[in-house]
Protein backbone atom coordinates (compact mmCIF):
# COMPACT_ATOMS: atom_id res chain seq x y z
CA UNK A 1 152.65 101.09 51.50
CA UNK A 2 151.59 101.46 55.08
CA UNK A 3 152.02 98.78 57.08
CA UNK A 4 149.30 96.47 58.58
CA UNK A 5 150.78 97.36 62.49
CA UNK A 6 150.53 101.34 61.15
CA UNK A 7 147.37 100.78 59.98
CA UNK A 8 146.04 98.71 63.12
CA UNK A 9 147.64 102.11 65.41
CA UNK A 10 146.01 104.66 62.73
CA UNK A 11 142.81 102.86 62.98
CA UNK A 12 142.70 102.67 67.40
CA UNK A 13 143.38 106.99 66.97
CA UNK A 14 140.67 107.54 64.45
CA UNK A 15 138.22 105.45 67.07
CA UNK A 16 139.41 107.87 69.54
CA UNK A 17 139.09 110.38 67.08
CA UNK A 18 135.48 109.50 66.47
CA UNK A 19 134.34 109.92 70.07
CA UNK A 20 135.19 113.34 69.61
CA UNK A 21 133.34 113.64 66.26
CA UNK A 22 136.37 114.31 64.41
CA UNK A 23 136.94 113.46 61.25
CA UNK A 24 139.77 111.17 59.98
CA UNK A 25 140.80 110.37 56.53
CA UNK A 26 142.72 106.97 56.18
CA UNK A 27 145.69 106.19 53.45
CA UNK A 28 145.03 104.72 50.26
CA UNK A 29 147.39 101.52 49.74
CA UNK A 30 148.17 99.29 46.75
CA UNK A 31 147.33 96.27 49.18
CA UNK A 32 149.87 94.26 47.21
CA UNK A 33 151.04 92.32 50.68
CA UNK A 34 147.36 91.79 52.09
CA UNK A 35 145.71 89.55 50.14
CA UNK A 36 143.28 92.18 48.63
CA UNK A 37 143.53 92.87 45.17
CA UNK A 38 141.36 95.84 43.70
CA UNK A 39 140.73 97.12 40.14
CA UNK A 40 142.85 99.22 38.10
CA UNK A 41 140.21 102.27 38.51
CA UNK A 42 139.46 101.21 41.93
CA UNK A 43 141.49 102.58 45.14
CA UNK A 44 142.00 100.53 48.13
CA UNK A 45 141.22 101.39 51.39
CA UNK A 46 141.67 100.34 54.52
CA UNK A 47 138.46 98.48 56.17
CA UNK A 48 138.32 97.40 59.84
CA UNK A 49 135.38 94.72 59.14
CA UNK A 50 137.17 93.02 56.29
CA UNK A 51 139.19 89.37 56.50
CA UNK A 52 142.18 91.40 55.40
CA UNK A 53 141.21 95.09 56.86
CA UNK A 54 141.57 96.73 53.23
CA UNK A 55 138.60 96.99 50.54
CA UNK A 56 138.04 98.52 47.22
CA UNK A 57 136.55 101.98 46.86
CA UNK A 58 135.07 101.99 42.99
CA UNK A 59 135.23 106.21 42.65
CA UNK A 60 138.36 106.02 40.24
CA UNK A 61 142.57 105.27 41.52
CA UNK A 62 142.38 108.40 43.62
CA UNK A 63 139.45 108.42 45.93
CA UNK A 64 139.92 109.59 49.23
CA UNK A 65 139.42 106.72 51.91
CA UNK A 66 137.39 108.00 55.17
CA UNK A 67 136.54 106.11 58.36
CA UNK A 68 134.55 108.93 60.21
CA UNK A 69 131.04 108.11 62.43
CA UNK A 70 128.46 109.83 60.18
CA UNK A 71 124.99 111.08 61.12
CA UNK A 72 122.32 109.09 60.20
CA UNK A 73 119.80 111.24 58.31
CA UNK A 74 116.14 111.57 59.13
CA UNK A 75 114.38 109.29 57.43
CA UNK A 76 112.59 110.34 54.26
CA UNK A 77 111.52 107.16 52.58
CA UNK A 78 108.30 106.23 51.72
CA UNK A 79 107.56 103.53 53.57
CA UNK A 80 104.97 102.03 56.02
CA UNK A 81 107.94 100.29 58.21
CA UNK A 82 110.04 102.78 60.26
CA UNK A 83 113.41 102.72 58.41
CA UNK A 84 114.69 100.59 61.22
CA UNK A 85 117.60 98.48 61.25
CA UNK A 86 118.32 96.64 58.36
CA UNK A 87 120.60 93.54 59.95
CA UNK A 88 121.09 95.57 63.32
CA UNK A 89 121.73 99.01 62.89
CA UNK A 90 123.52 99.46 59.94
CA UNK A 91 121.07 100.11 57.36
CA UNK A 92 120.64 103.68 57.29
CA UNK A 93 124.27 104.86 57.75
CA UNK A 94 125.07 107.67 55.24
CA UNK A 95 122.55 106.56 53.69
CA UNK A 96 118.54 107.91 52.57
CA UNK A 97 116.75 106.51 55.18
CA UNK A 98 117.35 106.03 59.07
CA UNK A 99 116.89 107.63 62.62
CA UNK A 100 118.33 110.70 62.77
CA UNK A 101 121.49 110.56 65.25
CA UNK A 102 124.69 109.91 65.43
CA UNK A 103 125.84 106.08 63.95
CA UNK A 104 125.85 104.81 67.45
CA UNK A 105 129.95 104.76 67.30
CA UNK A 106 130.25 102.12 64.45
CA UNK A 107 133.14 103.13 62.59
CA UNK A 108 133.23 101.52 59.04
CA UNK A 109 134.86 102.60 56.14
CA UNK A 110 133.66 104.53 53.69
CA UNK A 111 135.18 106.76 50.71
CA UNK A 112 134.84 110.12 48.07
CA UNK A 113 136.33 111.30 45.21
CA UNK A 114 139.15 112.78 44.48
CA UNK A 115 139.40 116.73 45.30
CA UNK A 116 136.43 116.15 48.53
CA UNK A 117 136.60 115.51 52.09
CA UNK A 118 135.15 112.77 54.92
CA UNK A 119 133.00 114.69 57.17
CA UNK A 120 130.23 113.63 59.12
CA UNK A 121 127.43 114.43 56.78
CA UNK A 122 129.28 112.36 54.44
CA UNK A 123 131.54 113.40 51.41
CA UNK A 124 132.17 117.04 51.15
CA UNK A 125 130.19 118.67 49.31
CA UNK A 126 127.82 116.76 50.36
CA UNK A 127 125.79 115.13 47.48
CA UNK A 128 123.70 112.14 47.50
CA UNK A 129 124.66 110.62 44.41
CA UNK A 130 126.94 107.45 45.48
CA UNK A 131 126.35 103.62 45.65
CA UNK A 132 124.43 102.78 49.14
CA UNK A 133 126.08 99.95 50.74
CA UNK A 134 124.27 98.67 54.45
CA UNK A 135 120.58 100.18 52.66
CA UNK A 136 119.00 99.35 49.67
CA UNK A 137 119.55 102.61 47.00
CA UNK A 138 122.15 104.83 44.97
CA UNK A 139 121.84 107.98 46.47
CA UNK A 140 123.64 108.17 49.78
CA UNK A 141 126.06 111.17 50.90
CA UNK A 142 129.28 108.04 50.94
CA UNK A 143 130.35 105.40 48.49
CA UNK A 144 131.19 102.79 50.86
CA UNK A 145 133.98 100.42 50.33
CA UNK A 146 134.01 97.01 49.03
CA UNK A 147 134.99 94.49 51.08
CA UNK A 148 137.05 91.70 49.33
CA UNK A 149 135.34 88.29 48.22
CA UNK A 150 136.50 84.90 49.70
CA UNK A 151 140.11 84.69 50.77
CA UNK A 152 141.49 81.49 47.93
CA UNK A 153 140.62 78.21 49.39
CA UNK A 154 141.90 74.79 48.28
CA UNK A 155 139.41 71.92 47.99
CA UNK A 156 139.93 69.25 50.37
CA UNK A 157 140.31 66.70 48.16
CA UNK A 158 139.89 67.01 44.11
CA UNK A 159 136.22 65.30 44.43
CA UNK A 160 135.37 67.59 47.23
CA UNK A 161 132.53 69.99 45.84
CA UNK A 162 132.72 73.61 47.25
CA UNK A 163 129.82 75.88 48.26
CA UNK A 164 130.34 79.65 48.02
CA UNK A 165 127.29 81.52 50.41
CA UNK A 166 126.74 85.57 49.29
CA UNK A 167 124.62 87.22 51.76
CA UNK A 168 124.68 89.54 54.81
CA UNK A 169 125.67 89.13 58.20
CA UNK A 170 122.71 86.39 59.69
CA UNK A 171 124.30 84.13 56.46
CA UNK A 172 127.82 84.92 58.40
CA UNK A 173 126.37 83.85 61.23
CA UNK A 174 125.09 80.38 59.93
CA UNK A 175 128.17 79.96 56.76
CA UNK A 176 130.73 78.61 60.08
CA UNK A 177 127.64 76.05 61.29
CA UNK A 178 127.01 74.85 58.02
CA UNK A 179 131.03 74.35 57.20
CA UNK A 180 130.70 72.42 60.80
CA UNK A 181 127.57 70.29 59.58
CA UNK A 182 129.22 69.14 56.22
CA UNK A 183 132.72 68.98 57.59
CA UNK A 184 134.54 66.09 54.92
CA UNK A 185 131.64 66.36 52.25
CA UNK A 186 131.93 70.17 51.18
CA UNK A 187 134.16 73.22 51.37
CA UNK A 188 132.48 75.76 52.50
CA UNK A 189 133.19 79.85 52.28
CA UNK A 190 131.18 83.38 52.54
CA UNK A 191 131.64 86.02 49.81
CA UNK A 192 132.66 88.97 50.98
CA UNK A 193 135.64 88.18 53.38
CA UNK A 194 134.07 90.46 55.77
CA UNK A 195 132.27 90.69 58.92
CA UNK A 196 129.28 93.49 59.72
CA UNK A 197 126.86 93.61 56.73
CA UNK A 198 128.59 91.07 54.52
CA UNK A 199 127.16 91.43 50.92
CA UNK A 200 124.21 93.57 51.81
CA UNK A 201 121.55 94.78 49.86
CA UNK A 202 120.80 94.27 46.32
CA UNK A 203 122.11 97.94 45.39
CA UNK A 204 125.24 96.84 47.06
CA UNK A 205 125.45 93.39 45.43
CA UNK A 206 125.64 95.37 42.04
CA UNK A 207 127.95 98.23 43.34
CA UNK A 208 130.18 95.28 44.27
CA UNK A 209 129.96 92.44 42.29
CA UNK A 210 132.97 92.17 40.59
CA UNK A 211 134.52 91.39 44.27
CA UNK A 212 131.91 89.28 45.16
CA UNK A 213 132.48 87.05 41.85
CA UNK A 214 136.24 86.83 42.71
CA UNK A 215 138.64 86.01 45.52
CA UNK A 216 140.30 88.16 47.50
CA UNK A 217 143.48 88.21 45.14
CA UNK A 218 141.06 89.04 42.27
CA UNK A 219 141.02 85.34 40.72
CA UNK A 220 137.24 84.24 39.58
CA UNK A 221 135.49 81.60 42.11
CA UNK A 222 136.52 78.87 41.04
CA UNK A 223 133.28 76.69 41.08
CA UNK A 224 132.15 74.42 38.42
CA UNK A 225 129.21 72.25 37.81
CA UNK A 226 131.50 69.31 36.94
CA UNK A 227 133.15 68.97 40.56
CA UNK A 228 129.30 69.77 42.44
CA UNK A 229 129.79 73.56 43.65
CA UNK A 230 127.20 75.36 44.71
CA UNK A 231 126.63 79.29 45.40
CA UNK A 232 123.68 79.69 47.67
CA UNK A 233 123.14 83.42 47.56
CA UNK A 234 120.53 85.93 49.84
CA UNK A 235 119.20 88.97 49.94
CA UNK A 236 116.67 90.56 51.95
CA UNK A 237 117.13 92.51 55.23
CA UNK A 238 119.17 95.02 54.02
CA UNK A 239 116.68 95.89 51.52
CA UNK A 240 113.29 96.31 53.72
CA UNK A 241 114.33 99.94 54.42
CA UNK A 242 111.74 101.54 51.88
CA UNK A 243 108.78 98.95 52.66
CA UNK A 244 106.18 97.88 50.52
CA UNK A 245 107.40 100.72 47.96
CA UNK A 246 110.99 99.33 47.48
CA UNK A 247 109.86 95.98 46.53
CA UNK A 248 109.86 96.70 42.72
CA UNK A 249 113.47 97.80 42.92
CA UNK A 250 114.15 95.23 44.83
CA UNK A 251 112.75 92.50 42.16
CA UNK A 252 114.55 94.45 39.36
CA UNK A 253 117.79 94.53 41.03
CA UNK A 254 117.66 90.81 42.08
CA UNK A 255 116.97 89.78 38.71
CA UNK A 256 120.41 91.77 37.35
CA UNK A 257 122.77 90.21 40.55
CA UNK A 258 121.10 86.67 38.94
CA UNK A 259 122.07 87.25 35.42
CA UNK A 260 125.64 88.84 36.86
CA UNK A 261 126.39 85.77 38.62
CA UNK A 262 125.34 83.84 35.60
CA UNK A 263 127.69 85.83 33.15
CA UNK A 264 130.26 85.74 35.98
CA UNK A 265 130.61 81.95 36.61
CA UNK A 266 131.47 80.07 33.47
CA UNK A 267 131.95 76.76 35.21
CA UNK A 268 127.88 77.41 35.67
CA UNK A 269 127.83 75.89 39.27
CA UNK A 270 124.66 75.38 40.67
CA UNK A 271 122.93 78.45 42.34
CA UNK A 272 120.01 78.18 45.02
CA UNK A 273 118.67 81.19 46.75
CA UNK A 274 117.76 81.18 50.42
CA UNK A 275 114.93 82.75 51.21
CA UNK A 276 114.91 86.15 53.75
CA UNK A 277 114.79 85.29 57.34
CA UNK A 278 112.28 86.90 59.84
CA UNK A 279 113.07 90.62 60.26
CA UNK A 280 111.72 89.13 64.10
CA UNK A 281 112.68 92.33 66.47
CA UNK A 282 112.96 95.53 64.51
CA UNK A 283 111.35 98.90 65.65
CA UNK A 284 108.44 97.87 63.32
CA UNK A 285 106.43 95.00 62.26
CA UNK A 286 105.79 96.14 59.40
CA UNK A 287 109.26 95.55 58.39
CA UNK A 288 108.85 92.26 58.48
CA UNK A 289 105.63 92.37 56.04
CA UNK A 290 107.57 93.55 53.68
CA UNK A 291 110.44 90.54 54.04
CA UNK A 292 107.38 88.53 53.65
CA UNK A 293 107.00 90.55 50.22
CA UNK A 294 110.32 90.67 49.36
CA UNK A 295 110.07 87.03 49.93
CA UNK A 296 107.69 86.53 47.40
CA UNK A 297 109.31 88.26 44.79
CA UNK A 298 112.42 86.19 45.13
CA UNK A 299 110.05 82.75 44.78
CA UNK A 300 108.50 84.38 42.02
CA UNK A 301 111.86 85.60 39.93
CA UNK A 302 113.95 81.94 40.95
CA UNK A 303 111.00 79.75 39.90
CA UNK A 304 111.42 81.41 36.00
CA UNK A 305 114.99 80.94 35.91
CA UNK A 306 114.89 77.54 37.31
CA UNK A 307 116.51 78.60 40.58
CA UNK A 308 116.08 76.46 43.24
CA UNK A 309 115.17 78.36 46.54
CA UNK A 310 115.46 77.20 50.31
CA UNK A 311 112.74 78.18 52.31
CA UNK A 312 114.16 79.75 55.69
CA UNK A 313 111.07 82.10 56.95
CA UNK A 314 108.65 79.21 57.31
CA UNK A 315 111.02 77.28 59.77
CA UNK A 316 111.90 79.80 61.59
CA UNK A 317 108.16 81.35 61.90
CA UNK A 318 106.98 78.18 63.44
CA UNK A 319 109.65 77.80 65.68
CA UNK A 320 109.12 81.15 67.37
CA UNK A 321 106.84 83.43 65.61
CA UNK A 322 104.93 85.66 65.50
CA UNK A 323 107.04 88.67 65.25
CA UNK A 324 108.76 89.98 67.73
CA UNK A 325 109.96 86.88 68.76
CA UNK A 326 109.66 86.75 72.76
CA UNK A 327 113.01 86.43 74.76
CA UNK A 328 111.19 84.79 77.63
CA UNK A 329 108.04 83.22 79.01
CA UNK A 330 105.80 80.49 77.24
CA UNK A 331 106.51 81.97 73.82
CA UNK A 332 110.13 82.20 74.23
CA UNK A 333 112.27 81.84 71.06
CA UNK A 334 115.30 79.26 72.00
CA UNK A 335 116.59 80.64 68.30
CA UNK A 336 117.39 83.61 69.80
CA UNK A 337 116.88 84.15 73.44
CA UNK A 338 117.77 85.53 75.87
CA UNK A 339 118.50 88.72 73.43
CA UNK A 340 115.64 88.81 71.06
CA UNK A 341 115.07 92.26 71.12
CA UNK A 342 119.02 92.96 71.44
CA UNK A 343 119.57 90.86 68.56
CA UNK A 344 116.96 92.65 65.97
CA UNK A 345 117.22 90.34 63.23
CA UNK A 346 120.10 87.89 64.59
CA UNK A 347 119.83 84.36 66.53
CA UNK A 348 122.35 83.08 68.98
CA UNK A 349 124.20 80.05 68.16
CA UNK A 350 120.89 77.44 68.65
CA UNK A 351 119.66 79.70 65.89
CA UNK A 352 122.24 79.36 63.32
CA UNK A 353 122.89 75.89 63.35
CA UNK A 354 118.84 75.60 63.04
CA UNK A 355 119.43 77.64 59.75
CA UNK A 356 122.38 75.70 58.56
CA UNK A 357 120.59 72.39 59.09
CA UNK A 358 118.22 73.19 56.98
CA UNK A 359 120.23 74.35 54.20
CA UNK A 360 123.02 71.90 54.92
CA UNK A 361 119.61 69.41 53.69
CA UNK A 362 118.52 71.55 50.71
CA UNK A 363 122.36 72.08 49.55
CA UNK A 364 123.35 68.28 49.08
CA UNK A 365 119.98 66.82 48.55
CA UNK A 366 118.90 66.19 44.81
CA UNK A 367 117.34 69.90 43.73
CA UNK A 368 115.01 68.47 41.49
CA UNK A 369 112.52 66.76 44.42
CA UNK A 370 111.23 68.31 47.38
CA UNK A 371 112.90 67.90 51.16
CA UNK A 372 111.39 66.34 54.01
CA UNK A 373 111.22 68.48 57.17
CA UNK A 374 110.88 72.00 56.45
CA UNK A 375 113.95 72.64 54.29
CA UNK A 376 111.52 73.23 51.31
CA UNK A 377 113.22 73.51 47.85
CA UNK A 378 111.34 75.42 45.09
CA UNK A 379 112.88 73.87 41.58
């Protein structure tokens, strides 16, 4: 097994590597000393985003692992929004949609099956037939890897509930705020163990779920309705890449990762869904019309399952909107500002503990009445 220092020094040459457009394929490892604990027809594969820098690749025990910057296709979607960013500018990477380019150096870790190569058009041959990860969709020219869920936790105290957040990388921005806010009442953790795109889109969520269901050493969550846990799940802005159009397969998809995490959690903890944040400085507005839809179709699907939902949009539109979200002036957005427009769809800390206030309310208020403020709960 290669070592984590090995792996750190293979990593640093394949970023040098990647300035020069090379290539580089990374080791497969058993991961049996990092905490990461794949299936037995999954390979891991080193990641640089994840808590323990390996992740599971699902294309059988011998997939090759590749960590390569890939061109970003031109986008072909129909869609009314530009294919911009979907939580920064990760959401077309080796994926169907996107600005054509290079992936503005961002070196994550992808993977291909056994017998093909990385390259920068993705696996070779290229063929867009694997899981997307950062974009919603199945068809992208990578299968990328899947980071490990949660690393174990142990509850503070046996009557301390735990809260498990799923989501993408503006829930990893708010997951640390919230654990801050409810320090002593709740233990809080984000599934995956991973920074960048966290869960990501719904395609993802279902390419992936068996990690995000389990710890990082491959034990289920442990949350149970008995003790109070809570998984507060999201999805949204990875999954505006294909506009109005998508929305359908965004609605279908959302209703499988529901009934997944039902079948997955047999201590049947309670789940609330947090609605989609402002997509407040993308290349197009009209991305943001279709969170709004997106949105929608989440109320819609949690209110006939009984899901209670958090209502993040409305806050946050009142506080600063409309979109984009100004970094200065009268209309200045202290959620965000001074880097709006740097920022795309992420706040600065003022903004995050904003979010986690409000679900820090929703989360350990009783679910079956309506919050004051502007944490509203759907039952």
């Amino acid at each position: 097994m290669i070592s984590v220092a090995e792996l750190a020094t293979l990593i640093f040459f394949c970023f040098l590597a990647s300035q020069l457009t090379v290539v580089c394929a990374l080791p497969p490892s058993t991961c049996t000393a990092v905490k990461t604990t794949c299936a037995t027809n999954a390979t891991c594969c080193p990641d640089a985003f994840s808590d323990t820098k390996y992740g599971c690749c699902t294309l059988g025990d011998d997939a090759v692992c590749c960590q390569t910057p890939l061109l970003l296709p031109t986008s072909s979607a129909s869609s009314s929004s530009s294919s911009s960013s979907s939580a920064a500018a990760d959401a077309g990477v080796g994926g169907r949609s996107g600005p054509g380019g290079a992936a503005a150096g961002l070196l994550r870790n992808y993977c291909c099956p056994a017998g093909s190569k990385c390259s920068p058009s993705g696996c070779t041959p290229v063929r867009n037939a694997y899981p997307c990860g950062p974009s919603q969709g199945e068809n992208c020219t990578v299968s990328f890897v899947c980071p490990p869920g949660p690393l174990p936790w142990n509850r503070t105290s046996a009557a301390t509930p735990s809260i498990v957040v799923v989501g993408d990388s503006v829930s990893l921005g708010w997951t640390p705020q919230l654990a801050n806010v409810l320090l002593g009442r709740n233990d809080v953790t984000h599934s995956p163990a991973s920074g960048d795109g966290g869960a990501r889109s719904t395609s993802s969520a279902l390419h992936c779920m068996e990690y995000l269901m389990h710890t990082s050493v491959g034990k289920p969550l442990p949350l149970e309705a008995e003790k109070g846990d809570t998984l507060v799940f999201n999805f949204g802005l990875h999954d505006y890449n294909y506009g109005l159009s998508g929305v359908s397969q965004y609605r279908d998809q959302l209703v499988r990762i529901l009934n997944e995490f039902r079948a997955s959690l047999p201590g049947r903890p309670r789940l609330i869904f947090a609605l989609t944040t402002p997509a407040h400085n993308t290349m197009s507005p009209a991305d943001d019309v279709t969170v709004q839809a997106l949105n929608q179709a989440a109320m819609e699907i949690m209110k006939a399952n009984n899901v209670p939902t958090i209502d993040l949009y409305s806050p946050i539109m009142k506080e600063c909107g409309p979109v984009p979200f100004q970094d200065s002036g009268p209309r200045a957005c202290r959620l965000c500002a001074p880097h709006c427009k740097a920022l795309s769809v992420h706040y600065e800390q003022p903004g995050y503990e904003f979010i986690a206030s409000i679900v820090a309310e929703a989360v350990t208020q009783n679910t079956s009445t309506t919050t004051a403020r502007s944490a509203s709960v759907w039952p």
